[in-house]
Structures are given as structure tokens and as C-alpha cells.
N, C-alpha and C. Protein backbone atom coordinates (compact mmCIF):
# COMPACT_ATOMS: atom_id res chain seq x y z
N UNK A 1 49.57 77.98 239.97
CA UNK A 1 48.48 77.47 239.17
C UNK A 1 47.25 78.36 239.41
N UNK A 2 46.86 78.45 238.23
CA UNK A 2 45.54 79.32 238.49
C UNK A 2 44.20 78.65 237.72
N UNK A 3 42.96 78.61 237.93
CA UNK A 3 41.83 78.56 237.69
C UNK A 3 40.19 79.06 236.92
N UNK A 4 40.14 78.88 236.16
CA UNK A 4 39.11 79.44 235.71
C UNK A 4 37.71 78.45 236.30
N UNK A 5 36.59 79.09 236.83
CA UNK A 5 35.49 77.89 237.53
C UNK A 5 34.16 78.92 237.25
N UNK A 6 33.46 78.06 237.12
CA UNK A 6 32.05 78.22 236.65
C UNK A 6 31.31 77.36 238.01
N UNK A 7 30.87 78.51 239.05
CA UNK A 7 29.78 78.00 239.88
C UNK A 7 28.35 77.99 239.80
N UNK A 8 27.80 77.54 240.33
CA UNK A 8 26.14 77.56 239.98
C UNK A 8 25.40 77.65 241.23
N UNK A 9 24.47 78.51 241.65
CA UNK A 9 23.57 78.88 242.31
C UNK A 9 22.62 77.48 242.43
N UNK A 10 21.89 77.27 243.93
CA UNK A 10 21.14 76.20 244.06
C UNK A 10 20.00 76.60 244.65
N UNK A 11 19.97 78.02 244.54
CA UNK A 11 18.64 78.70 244.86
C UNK A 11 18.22 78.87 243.67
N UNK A 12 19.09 79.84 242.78
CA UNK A 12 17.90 80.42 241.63
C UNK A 12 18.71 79.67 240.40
N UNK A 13 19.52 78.67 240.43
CA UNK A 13 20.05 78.60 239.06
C UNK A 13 20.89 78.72 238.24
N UNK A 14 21.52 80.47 238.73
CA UNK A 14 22.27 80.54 238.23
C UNK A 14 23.84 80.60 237.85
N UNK A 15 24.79 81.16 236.96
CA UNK A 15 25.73 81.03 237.11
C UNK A 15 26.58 81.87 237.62
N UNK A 16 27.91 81.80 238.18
CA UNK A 16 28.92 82.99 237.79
C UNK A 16 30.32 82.22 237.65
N UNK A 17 31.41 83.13 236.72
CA UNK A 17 32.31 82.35 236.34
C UNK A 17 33.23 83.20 236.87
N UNK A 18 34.51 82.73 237.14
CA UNK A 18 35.49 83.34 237.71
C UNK A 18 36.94 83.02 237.55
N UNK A 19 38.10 83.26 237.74
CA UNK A 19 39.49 82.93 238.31
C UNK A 19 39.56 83.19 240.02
N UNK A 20 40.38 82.54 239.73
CA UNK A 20 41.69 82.06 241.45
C UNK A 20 42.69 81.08 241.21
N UNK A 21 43.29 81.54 242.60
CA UNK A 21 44.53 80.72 242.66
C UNK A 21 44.12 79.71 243.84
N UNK A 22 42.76 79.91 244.73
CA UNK A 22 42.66 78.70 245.47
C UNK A 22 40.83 78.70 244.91
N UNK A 23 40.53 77.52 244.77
CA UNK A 23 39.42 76.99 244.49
C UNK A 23 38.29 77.00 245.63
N UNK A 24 39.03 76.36 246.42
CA UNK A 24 38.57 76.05 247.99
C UNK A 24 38.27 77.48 248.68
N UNK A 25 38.99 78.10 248.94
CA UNK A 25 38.43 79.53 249.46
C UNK A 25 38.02 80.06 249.10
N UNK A 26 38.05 80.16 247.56
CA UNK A 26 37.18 81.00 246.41
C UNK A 26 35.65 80.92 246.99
N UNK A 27 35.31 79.25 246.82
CA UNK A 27 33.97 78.96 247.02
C UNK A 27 33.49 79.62 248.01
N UNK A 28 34.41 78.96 249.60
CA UNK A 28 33.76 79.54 250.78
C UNK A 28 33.62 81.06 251.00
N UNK A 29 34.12 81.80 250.33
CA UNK A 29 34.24 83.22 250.12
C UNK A 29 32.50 83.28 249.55
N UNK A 30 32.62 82.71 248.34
CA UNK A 30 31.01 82.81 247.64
C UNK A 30 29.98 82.30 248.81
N UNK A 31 30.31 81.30 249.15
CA UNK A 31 29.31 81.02 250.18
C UNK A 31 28.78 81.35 251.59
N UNK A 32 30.13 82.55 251.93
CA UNK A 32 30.28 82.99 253.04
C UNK A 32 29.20 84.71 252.90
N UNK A 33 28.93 84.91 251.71
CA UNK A 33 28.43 86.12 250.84
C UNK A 33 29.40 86.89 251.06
N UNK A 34 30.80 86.90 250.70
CA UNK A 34 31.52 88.26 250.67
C UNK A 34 32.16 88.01 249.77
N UNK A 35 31.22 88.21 248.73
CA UNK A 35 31.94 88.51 247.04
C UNK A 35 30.03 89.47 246.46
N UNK A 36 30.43 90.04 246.20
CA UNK A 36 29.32 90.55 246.08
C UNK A 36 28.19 90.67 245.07
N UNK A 37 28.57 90.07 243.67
CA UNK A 37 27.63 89.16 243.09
C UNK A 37 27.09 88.23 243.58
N UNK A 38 27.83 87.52 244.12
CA UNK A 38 27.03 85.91 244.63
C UNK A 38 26.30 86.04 246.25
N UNK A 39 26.66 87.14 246.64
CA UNK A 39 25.82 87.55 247.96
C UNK A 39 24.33 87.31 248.18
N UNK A 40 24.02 86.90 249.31
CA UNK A 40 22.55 86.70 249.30
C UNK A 40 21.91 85.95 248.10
N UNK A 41 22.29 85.18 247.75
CA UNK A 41 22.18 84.20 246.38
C UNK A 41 22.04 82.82 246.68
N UNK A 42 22.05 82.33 247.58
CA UNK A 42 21.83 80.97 248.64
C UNK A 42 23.62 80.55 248.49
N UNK A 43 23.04 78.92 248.23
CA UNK A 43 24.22 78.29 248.12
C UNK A 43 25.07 78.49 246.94
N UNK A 44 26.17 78.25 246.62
CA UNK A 44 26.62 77.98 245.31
C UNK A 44 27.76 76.50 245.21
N UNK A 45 27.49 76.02 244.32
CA UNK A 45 28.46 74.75 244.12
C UNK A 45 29.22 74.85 242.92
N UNK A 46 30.47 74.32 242.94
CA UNK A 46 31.83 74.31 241.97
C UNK A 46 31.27 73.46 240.70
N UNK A 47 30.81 73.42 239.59
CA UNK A 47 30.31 72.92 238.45
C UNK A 47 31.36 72.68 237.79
N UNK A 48 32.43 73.48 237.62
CA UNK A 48 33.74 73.26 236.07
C UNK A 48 34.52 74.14 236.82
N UNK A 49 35.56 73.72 236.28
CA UNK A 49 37.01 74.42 236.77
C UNK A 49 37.97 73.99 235.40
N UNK A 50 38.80 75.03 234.94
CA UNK A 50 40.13 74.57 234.02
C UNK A 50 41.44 75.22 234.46
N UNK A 51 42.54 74.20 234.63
CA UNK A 51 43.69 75.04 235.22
C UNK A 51 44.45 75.95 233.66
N UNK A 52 45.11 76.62 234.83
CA UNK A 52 46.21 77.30 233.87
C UNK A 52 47.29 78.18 234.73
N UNK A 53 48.70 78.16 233.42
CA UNK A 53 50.16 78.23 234.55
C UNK A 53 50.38 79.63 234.95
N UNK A 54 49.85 80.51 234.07
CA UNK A 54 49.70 81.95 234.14
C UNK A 54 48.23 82.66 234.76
N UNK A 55 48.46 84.08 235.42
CA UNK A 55 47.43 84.34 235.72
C UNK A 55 46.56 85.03 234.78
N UNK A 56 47.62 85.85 233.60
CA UNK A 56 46.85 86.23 232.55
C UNK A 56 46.35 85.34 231.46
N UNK A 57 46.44 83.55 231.38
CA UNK A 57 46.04 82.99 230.75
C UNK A 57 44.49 82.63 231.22
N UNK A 58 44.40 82.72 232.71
CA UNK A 58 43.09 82.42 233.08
C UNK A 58 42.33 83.51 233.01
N UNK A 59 42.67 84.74 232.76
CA UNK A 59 42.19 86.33 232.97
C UNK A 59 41.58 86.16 231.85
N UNK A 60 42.17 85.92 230.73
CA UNK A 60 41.93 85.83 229.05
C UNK A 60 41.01 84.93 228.70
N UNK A 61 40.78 83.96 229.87
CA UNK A 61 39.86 82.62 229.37
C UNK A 61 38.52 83.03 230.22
N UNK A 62 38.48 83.51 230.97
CA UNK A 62 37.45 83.88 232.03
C UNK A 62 36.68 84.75 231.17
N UNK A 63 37.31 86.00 230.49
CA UNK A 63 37.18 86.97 229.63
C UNK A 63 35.96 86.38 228.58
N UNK A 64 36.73 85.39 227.61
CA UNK A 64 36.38 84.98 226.51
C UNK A 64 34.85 84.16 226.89
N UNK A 65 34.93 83.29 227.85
CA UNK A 65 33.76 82.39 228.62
C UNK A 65 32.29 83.31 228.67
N UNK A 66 32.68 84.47 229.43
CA UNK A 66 31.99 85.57 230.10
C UNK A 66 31.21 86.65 228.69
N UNK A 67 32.56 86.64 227.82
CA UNK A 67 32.04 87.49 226.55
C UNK A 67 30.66 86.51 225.64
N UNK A 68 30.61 85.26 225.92
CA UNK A 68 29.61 84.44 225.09
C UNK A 68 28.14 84.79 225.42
N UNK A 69 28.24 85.58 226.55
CA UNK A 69 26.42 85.79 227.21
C UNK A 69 25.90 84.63 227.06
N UNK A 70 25.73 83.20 227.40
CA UNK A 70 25.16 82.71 226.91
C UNK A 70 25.16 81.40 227.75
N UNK A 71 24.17 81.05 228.05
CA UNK A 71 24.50 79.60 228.97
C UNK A 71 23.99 78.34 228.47
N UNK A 72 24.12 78.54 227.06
CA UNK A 72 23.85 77.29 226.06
C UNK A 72 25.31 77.19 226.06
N UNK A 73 26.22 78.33 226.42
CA UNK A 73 27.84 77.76 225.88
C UNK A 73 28.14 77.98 227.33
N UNK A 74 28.15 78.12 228.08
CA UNK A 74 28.11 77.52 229.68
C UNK A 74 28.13 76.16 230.46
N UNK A 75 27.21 75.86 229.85
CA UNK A 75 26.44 74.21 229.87
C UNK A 75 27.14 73.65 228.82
N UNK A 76 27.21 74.11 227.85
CA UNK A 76 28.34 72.89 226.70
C UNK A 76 29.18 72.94 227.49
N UNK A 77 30.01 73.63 228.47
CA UNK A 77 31.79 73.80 229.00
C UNK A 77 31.28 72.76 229.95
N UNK A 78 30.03 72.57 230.63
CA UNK A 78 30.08 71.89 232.04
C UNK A 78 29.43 70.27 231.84
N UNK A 79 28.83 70.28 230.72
CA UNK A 79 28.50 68.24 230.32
C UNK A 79 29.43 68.09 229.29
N UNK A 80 30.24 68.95 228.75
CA UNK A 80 31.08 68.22 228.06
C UNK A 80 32.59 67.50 228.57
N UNK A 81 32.06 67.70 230.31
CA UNK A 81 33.27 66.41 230.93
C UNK A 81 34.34 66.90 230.63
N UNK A 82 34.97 67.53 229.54
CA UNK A 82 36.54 67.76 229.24
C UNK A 82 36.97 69.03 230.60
N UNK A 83 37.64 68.98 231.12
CA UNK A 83 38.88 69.88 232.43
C UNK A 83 39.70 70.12 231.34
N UNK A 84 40.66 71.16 230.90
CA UNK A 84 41.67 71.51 231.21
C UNK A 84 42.59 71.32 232.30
């Protein structure tokens, strides 16, 4: 099973979206700063997550999320309650 997740920064705000196959280490990885976007970025917390059975289905969805620039369609993915 793999993951597509949209975390959010609790210092400045903002977002970053990603895949994995573990959720849980993903984070502490982000929070540990050794991912290097989210480094030195304070905290970050898990906002949305959608599964999927392939890894290139989450590659493709991460893709498409990421291609919107836009965190009016960010925020629709994360109050609109619906998971995958």
C-alpha cells in the first residue's frame, strides 16, 4: 500500500505533498529535518493522506496534486473530509 499525504507546516503554514509506503516514518523523517524541503521548517503535521495499491498510482496522483500550484485546491483535498 502506498500513500499520497499532504503535510502542513505549524511554523509558517505551509504545505508539502508527498508519497510513501510508511506514513509514520515519513512524518518523523520530516520532523526529524532529514528530508530537505521540510528542514528547518519547525513542526509539520499529517493533514490528508489517500491510499493506493500501486506505487506508480500514487507517483501519478502526487504528480497531478503538485501540478495545480495552488492551495485553494490543496485545502479543497483537506476540508473536503473525503480519504481515498
Amino acid at each position: 500500500m502506498y500513500y499520497v499525504y499532504i503535510i502542513k507546516s505549524l511554523t509558517n503554514n505551509k504545505y508539502y505533498i508527498g508519497y510513501t509506503k510508511n506514513i509514520k516514518e515519513r512524518l518523523e523523517r520530516h520532523n526529524e529535518g532529514r528530508s530537505r524541503f521540510t528542514k528547518n521548517k519547525g513542526e509539520w503535521i499529517l493533514v490528508y493522506q489517500e491510499r493506493y495499491n500501486s506505487r506508480g498510482e500514487a507517483i501519478k496522483r502526487e504528480k497531478y496534486i503538485k501540478s495545480q500550484k495552488s492551495r485553494k485546491f490543496i485545502e479543497s483535498l483537506i476540508y473536503s473530509g473525503v480519504e481515498k
